[in-house]
Protein backbone atom coordinates (compact mmCIF):
# COMPACT_ATOMS: atom_id res chain seq x y z
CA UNK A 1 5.82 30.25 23.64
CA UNK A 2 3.35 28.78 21.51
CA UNK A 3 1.35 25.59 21.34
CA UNK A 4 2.54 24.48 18.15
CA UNK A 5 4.72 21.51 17.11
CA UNK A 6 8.06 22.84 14.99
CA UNK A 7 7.75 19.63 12.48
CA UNK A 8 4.53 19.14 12.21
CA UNK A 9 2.78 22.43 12.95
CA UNK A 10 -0.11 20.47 14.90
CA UNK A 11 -1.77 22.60 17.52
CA UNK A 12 -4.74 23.08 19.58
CA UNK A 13 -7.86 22.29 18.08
CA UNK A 14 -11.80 23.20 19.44
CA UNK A 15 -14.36 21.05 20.62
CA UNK A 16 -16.94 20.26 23.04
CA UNK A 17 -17.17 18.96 26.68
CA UNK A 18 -20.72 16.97 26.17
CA UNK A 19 -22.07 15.83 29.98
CA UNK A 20 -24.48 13.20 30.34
CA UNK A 21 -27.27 15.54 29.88
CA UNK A 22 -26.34 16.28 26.83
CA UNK A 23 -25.16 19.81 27.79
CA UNK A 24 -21.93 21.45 25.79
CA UNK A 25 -19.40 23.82 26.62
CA UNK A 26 -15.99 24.81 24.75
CA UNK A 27 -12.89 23.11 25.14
CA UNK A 28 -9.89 23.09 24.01
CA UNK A 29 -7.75 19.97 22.83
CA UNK A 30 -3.80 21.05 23.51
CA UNK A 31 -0.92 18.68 21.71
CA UNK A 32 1.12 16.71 23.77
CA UNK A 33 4.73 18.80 23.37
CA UNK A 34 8.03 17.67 24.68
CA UNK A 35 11.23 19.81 24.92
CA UNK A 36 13.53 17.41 23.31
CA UNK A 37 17.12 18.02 21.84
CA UNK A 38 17.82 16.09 18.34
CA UNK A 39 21.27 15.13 16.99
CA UNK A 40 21.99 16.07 13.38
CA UNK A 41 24.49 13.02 11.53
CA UNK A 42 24.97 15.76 9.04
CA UNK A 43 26.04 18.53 11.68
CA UNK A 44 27.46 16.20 14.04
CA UNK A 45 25.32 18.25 16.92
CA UNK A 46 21.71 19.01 18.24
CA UNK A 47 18.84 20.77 18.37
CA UNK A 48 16.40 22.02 20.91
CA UNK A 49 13.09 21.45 19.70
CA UNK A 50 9.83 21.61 20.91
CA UNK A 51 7.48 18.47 19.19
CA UNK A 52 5.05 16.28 19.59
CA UNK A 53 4.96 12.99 21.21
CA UNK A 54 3.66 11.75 17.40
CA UNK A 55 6.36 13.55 16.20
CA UNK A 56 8.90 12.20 18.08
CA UNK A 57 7.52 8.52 16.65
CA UNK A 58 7.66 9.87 13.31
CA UNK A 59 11.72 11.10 13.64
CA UNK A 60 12.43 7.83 15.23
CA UNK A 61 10.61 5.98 12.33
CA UNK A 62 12.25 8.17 9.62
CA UNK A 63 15.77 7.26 10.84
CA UNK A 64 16.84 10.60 12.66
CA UNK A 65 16.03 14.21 12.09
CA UNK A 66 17.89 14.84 8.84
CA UNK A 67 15.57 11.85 6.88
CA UNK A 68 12.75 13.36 9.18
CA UNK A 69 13.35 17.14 7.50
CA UNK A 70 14.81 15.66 4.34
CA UNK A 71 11.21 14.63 3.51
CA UNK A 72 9.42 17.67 5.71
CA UNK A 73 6.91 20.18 3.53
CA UNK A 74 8.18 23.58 4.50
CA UNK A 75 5.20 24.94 5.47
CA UNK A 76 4.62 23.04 8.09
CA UNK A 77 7.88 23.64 9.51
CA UNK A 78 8.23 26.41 11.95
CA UNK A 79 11.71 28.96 11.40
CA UNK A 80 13.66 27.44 13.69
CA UNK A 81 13.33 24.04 11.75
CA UNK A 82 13.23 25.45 8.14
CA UNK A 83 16.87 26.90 9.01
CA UNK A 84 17.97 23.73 10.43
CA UNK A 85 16.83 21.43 7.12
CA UNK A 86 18.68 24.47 4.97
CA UNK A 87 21.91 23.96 6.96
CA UNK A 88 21.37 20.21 6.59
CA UNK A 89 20.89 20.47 2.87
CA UNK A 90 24.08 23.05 2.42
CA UNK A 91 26.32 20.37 4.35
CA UNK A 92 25.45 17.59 2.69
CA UNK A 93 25.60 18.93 -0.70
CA UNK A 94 29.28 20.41 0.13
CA UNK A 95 30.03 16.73 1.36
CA UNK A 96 29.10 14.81 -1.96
């Protein structure tokens, strides 16, 4: 499983531990990811997803997940989430 958020494609990024001597060694900064499971209006069920915490704000700001992938580029979406904005898109277009 990687360390990579399905919406937003943030993951771990490089940097230094700096002590107070001024020493530095390599660290790693990880993204804080939740398992979460997101209900679709469109689809009228969820999704198992693993996000971000920032993420998460940014759905809940959005108004759910289909205004959240509505808006989404596709490259930063992983598979899982690109097929879940098509399937969105097909449903509501068959609605209207």
């Amino acid at each position: 499983m990687s360390r990579r958020c399905e919406l937003t494609g943030k993951g771990p990024m490089t940097g230094n531990n700096v002590s107070h001597a001024n020493n530095k060694t390599k660290r790693r900064f990880l993204p804080n990811l939740n398992d979460v499971t997101l209900q679709s209006e469109t689809l009228g069920r969820g999704f198992k997803l693993r996000i971000s915490a920032a993420a998460l704000r940014s759905v809940d700001h959005r108004g759910g997940l289909d205004a959240y992938l509505a808006k989404a580029k596709d490259v930063e979406l992983s598979a899982n989430a690109l097929k879940i904005k098509k399937d969105i898109a097909k449903a509501q277009a068959a609605n209207a």
